[in-house]
Protein backbone atom coordinates (compact mmCIF):
# COMPACT_ATOMS: atom_id res chain seq x y z
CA UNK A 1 -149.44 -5.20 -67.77
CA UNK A 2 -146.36 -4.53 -69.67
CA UNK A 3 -146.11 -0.82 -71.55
CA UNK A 4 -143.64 0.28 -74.06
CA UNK A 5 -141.06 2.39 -72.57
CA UNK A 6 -140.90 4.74 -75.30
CA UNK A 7 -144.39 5.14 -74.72
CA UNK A 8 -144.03 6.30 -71.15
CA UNK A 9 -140.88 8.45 -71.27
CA UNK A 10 -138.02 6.45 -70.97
CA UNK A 11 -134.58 8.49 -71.13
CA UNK A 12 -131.64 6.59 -71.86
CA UNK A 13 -129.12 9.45 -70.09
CA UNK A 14 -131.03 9.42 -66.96
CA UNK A 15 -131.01 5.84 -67.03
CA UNK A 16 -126.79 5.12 -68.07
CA UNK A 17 -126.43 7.62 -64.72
CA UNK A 18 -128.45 5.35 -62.59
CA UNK A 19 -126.34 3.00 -59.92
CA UNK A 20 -125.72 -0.71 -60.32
CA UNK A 21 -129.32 -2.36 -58.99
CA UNK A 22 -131.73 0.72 -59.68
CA UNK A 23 -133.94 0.95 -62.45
CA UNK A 24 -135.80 3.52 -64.24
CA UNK A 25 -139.49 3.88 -63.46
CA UNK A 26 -142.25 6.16 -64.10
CA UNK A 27 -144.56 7.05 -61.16
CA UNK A 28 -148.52 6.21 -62.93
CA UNK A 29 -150.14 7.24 -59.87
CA UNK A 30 -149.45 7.93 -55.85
CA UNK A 31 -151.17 6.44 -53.05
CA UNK A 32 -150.30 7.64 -49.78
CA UNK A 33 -146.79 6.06 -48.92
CA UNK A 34 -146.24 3.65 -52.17
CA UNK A 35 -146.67 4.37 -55.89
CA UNK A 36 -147.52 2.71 -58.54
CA UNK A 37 -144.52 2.25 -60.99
CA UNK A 38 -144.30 1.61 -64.79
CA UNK A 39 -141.06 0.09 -65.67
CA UNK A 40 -139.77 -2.04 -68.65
CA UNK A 41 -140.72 -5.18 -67.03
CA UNK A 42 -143.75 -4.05 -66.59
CA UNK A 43 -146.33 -2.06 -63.35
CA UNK A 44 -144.55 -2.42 -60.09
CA UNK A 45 -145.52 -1.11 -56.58
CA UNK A 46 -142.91 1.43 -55.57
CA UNK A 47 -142.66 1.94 -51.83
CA UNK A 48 -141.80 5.44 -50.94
CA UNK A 49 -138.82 6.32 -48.80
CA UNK A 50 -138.89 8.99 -46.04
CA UNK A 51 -135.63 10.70 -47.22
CA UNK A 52 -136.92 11.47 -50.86
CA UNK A 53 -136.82 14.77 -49.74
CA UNK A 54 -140.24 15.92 -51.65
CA UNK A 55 -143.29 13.51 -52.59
CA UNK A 56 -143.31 12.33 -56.15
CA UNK A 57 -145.99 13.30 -58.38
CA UNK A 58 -147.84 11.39 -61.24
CA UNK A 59 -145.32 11.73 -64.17
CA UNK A 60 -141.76 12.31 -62.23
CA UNK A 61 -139.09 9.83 -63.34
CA UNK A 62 -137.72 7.68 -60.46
CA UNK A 63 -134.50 5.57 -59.52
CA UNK A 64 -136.15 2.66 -58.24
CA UNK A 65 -134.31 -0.21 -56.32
CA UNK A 66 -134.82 -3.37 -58.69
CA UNK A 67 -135.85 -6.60 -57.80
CA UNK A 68 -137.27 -9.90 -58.16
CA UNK A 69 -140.60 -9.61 -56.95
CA UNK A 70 -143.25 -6.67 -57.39
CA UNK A 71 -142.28 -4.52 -54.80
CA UNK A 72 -139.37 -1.88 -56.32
CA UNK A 73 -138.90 0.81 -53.21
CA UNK A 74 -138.18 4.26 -54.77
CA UNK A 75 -134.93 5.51 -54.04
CA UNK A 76 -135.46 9.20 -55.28
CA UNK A 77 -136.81 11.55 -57.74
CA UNK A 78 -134.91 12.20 -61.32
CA UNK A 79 -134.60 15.87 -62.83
CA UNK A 80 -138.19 17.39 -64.06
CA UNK A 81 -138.17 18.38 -67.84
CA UNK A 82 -141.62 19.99 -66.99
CA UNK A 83 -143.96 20.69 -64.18
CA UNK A 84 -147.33 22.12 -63.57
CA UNK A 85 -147.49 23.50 -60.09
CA UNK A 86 -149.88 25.54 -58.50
CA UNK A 87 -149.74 27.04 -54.37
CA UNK A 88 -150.83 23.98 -51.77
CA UNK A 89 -154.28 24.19 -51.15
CA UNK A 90 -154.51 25.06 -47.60
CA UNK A 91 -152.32 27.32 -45.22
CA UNK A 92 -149.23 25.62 -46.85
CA UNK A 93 -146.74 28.02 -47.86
CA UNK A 94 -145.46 25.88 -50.37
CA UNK A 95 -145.47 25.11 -53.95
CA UNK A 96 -147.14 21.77 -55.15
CA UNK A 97 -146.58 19.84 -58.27
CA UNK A 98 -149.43 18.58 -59.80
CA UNK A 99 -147.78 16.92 -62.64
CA UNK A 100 -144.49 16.18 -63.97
CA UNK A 101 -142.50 16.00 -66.96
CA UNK A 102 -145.87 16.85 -69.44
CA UNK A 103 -145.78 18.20 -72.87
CA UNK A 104 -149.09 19.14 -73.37
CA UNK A 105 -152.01 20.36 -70.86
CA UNK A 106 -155.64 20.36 -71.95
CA UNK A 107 -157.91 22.68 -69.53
CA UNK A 108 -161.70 21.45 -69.75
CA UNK A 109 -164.23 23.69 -69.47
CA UNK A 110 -167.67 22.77 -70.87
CA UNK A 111 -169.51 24.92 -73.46
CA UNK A 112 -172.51 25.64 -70.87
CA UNK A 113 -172.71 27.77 -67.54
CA UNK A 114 -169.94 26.35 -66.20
CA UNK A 115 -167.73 28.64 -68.70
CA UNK A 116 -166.06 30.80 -66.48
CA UNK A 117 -162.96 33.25 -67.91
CA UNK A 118 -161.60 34.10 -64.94
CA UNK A 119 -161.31 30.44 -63.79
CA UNK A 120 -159.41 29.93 -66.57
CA UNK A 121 -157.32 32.61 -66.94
CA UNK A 122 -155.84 30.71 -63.53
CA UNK A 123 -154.94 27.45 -64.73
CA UNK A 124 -153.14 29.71 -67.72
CA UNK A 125 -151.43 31.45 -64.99
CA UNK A 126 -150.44 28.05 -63.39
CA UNK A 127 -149.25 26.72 -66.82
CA UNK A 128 -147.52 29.49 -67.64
CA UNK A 129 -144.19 28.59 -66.06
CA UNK A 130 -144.65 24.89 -66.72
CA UNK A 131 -142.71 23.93 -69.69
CA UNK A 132 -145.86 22.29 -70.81
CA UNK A 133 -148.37 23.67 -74.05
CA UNK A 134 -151.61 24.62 -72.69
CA UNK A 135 -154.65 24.78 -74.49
CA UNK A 136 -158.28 25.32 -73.67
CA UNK A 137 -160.73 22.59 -74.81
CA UNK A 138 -164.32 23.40 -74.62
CA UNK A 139 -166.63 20.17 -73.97
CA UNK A 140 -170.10 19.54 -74.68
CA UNK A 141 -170.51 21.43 -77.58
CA UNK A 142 -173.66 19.85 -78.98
CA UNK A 143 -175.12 21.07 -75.70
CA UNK A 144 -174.08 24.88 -76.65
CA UNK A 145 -177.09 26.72 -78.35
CA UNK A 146 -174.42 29.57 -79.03
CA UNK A 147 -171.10 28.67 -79.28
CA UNK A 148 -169.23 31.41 -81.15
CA UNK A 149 -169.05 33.68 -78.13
CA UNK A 150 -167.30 31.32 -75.97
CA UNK A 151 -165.38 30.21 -78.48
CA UNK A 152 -163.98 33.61 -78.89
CA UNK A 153 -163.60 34.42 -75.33
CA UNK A 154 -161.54 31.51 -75.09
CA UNK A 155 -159.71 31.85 -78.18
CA UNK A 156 -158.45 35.72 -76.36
CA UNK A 157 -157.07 33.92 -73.99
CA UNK A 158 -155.00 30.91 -75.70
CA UNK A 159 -155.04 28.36 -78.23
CA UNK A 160 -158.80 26.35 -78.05
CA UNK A 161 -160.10 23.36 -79.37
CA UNK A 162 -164.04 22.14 -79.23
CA UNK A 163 -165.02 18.72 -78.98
CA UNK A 164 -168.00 16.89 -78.32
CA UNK A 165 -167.79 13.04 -77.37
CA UNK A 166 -171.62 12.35 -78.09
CA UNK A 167 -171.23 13.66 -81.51
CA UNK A 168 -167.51 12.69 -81.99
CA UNK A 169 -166.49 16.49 -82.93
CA UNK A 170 -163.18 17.10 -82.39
CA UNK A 171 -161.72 13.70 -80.94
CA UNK A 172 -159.88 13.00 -83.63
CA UNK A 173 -158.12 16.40 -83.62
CA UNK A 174 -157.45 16.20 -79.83
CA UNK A 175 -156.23 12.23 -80.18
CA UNK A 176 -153.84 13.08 -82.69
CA UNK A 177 -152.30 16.17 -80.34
CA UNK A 178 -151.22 13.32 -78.01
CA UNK A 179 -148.95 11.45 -80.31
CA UNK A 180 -145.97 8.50 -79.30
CA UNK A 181 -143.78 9.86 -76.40
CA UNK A 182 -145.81 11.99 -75.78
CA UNK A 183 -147.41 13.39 -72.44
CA UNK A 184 -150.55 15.02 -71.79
CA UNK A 185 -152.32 15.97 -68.78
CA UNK A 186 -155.98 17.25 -68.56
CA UNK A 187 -156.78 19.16 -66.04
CA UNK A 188 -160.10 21.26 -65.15
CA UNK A 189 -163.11 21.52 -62.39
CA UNK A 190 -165.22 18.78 -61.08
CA UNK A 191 -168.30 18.08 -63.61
CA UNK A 192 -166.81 19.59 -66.97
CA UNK A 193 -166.58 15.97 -68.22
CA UNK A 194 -163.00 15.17 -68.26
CA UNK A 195 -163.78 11.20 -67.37
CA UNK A 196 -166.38 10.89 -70.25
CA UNK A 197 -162.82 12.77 -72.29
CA UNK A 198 -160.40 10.37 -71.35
CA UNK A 199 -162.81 6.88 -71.39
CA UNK A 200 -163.02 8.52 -74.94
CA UNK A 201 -159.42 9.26 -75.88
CA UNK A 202 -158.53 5.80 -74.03
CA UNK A 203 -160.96 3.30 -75.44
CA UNK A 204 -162.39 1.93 -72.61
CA UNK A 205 -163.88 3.09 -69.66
CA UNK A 206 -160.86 3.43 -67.54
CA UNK A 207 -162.17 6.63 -65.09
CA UNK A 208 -165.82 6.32 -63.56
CA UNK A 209 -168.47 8.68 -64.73
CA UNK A 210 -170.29 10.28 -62.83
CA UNK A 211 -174.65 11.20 -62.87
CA UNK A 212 -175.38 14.55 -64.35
CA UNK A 213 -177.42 16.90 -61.61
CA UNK A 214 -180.32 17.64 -62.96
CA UNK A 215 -180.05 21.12 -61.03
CA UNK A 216 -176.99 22.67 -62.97
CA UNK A 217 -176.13 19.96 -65.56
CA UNK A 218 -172.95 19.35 -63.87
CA UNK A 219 -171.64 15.89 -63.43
CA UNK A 220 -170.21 14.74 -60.45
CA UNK A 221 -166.76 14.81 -59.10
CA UNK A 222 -165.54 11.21 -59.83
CA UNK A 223 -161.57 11.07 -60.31
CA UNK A 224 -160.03 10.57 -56.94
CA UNK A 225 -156.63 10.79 -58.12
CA UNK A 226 -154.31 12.20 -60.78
CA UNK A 227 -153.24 8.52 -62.67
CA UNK A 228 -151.56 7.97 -66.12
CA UNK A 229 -153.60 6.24 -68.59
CA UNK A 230 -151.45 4.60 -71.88
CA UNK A 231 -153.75 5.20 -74.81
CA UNK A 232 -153.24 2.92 -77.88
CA UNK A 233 -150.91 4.20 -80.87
CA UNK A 234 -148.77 5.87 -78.31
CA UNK A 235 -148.88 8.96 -75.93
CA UNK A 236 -149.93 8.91 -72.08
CA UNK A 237 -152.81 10.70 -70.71
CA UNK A 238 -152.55 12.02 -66.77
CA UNK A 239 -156.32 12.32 -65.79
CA UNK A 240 -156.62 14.69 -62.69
CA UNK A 241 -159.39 15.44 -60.14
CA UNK A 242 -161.53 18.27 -60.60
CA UNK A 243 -159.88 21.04 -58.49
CA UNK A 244 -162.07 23.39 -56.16
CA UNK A 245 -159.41 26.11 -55.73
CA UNK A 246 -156.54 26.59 -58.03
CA UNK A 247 -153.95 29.62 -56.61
CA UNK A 248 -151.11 30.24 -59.29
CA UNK A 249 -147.92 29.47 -57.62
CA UNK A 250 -146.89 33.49 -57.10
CA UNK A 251 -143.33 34.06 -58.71
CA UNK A 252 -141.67 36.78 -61.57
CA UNK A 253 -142.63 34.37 -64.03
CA UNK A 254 -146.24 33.76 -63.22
CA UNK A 255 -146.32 37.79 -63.03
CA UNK A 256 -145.14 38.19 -66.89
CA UNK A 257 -147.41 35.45 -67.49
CA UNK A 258 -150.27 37.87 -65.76
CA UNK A 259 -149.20 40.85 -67.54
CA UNK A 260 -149.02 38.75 -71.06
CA UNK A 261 -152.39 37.65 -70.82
CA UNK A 262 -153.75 40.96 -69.96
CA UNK A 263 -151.22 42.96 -72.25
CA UNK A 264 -153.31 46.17 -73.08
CA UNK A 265 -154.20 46.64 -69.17
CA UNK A 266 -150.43 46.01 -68.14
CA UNK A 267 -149.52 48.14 -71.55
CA UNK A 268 -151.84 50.93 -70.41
CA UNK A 269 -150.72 50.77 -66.59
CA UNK A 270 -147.07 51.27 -67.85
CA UNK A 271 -148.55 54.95 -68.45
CA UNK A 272 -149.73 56.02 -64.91
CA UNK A 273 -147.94 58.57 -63.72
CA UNK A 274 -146.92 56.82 -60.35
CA UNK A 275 -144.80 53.78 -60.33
CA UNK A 276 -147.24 52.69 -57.43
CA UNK A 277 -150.40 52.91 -58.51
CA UNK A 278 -153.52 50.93 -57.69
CA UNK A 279 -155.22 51.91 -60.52
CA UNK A 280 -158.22 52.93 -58.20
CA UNK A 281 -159.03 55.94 -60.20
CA UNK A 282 -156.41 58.79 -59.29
CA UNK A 283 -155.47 61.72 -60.87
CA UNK A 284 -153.11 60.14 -64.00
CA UNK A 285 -154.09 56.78 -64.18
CA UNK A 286 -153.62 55.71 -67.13
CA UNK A 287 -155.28 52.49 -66.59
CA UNK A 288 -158.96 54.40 -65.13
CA UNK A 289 -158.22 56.75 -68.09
CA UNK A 290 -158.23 53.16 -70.47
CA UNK A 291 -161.22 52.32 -69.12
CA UNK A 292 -163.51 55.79 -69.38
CA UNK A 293 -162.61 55.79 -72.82
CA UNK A 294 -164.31 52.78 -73.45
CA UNK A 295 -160.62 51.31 -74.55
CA UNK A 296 -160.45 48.81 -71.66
CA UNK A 297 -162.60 46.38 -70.50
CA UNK A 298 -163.68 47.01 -66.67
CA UNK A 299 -164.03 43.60 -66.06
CA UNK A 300 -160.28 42.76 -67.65
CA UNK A 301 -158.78 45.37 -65.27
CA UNK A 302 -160.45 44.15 -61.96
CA UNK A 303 -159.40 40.30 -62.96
CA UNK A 304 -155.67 42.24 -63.69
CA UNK A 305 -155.84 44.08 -60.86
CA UNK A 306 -157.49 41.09 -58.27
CA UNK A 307 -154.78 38.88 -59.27
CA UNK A 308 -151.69 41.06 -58.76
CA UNK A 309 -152.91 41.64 -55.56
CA UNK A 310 -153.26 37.80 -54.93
CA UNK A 311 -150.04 37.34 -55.97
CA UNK A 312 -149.01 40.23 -53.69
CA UNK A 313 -150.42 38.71 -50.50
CA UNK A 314 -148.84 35.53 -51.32
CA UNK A 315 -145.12 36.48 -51.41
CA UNK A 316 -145.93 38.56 -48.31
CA UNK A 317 -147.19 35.61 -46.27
CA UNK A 318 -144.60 33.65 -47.34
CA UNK A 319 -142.10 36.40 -46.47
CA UNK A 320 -143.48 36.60 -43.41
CA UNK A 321 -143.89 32.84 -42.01
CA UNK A 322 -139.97 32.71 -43.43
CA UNK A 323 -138.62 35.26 -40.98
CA UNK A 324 -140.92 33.75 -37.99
CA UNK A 325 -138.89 30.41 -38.70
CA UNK A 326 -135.43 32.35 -39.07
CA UNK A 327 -136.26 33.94 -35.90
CA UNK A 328 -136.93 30.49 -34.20
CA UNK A 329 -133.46 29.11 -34.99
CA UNK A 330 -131.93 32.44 -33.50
């Protein structure tokens, strides 16, 4: 399978820097120690070195070593335009990219219970730093009795689109965000029906589908692993698994990103009288003050107020594993 390289990102100045025998590739999907390459001769199997410093991730630009057969070992990872990266799941103090070099990012959530605000307001948070344009897209609308309300929730929060693939709404609109050159990735939990989105967007059922439980109307969790798809007329697709946990990567960015999407809490906390409050309802808080007035939302401030604190507890645990290890090398 041979793919146009404008399609898939190809950079002529990354690729007039590149040494005499490597080649520019595009990494379409990681498995374990090799990854699958597309190049302008066409998919190659790229063999990952142990010196690459950091693993690649679905969307980084490569140097690859070129040559005759299908095996092109990757020699190491080009400079990011974009990344979406999120805390390592587990007791990993370290960030993880989830995607690279993206333009757009479409969260699914379907228009049912599995509409969760909160959930959401963390893959913003992720985003927010990215690079990337994120927008919410809610699925299964013609399975929504009452969609105006969640439309509007997620409409607070950034910019939304609704689509339905059994009734075709909104395909066309979403197809035509993901134009020649350009990258999107689509990202959400297990069951909102991102494979039904992208055998949609793609043509062809190119990511397995999963039953619907008859218990919650969720579908299963059927993408194993975060893979570019090339959809016809141009633009690339990165399909992702459904992700249990998502933990913002904790930085000063991802903190104006918190206070921007909560600006009349973090506008209202500017107020208190202490420079330390925890907004726990002591004399001159502005913030309590907010919300006895019926001027904030209660639930707003504890999602504002949970998620500093996350954030807190994450730059103190990485603090503190950082001075165990400089007290090792003592």
């Amino acid at each position: 399978m041979t793919i146009d390289a404008e399609q898939w990102g190809w950079r002529q100045d990354l690729a007039d820097a590149l040494a005499p025998g490597e080649e520019l590739a595009r990494v379409a999907a990681v498995h374990g120690i090799a990854a699958q390459l597309w190049t302008r001769e066409g998919v190659r199997y790229g063999p990952l070195g142990a010196d690459l410093g950091e693993p690649p991730a679905v969307g980084d630009l490569v140097a690859a070593r070129r040559s005759d057969g299908a095996e092109w070992p990757v020699l190491r990872l080009l400079p990011r335009r974009t990344a979406f990266v999120r805390h390592a799941a587990g007791n990993a103090t370290r960030p993880q990219v989830i995607a690279a070099n993206i333009d757009r990012v479409f969260v699914a959530t379907s228009a049912d219970a599995d509409f969760n605000p909160r959930r959401l307001v963390r893959y913003l948070l992720a985003l927010a730093t990215s690079g990337a344009r994120a927008t919410l897209v809610l699925t299964k609308a013609d399975a929504c009795a009452d969609l105006a309300p969640l439309r509007a929730e997620a409409e607070r929060m950034a910019e939304t689109m609704v689509v339905s693939v059994r009734t075709g709404e909104g395909l066309a609109a979403l197809r035509a965000c993901i134009g020649p050159g350009v990258t999107a990735a689509l990202v959400g939990s297990s069951g909102v029906g991102k494979s039904t989105l992208v055998n949609a967007l793609t043509g062809a059922a190119r990511a397995a589908i999963g039953e619907v439980r008859a218990f919650d109307g969720k579908g299963r969790h059927t993408t194993t692993h975060r893979e570019l798809f090339a959809l016809d007329g141009g633009g690339v697709l990165v399909d992702t698994p459904g992700m249990r946990a998502l933990e913002p990567w904790a930085d000063e960015g991802t903190r104006a990103a918190l206070d921007a999407l909560f600006a009349e809490v973090s506008a209202a906390a500017a107020g208190c009288a202490f420079d330390d409050c925890a907004h726990g309802g002591v004399a001159g808080c502005a913030v309590r003050a907010g919300v006895d007035a019926g001027a904030l939302d209660a639930d707003r401030v504890r999602s504002w107020t949970a998620l500093h604190a996350e954030l807190d507890a994450q730059e103190a645990l990485r603090a503190e594993r950082a001075e165990k290890v400089r007290g090792r090398r003592r």
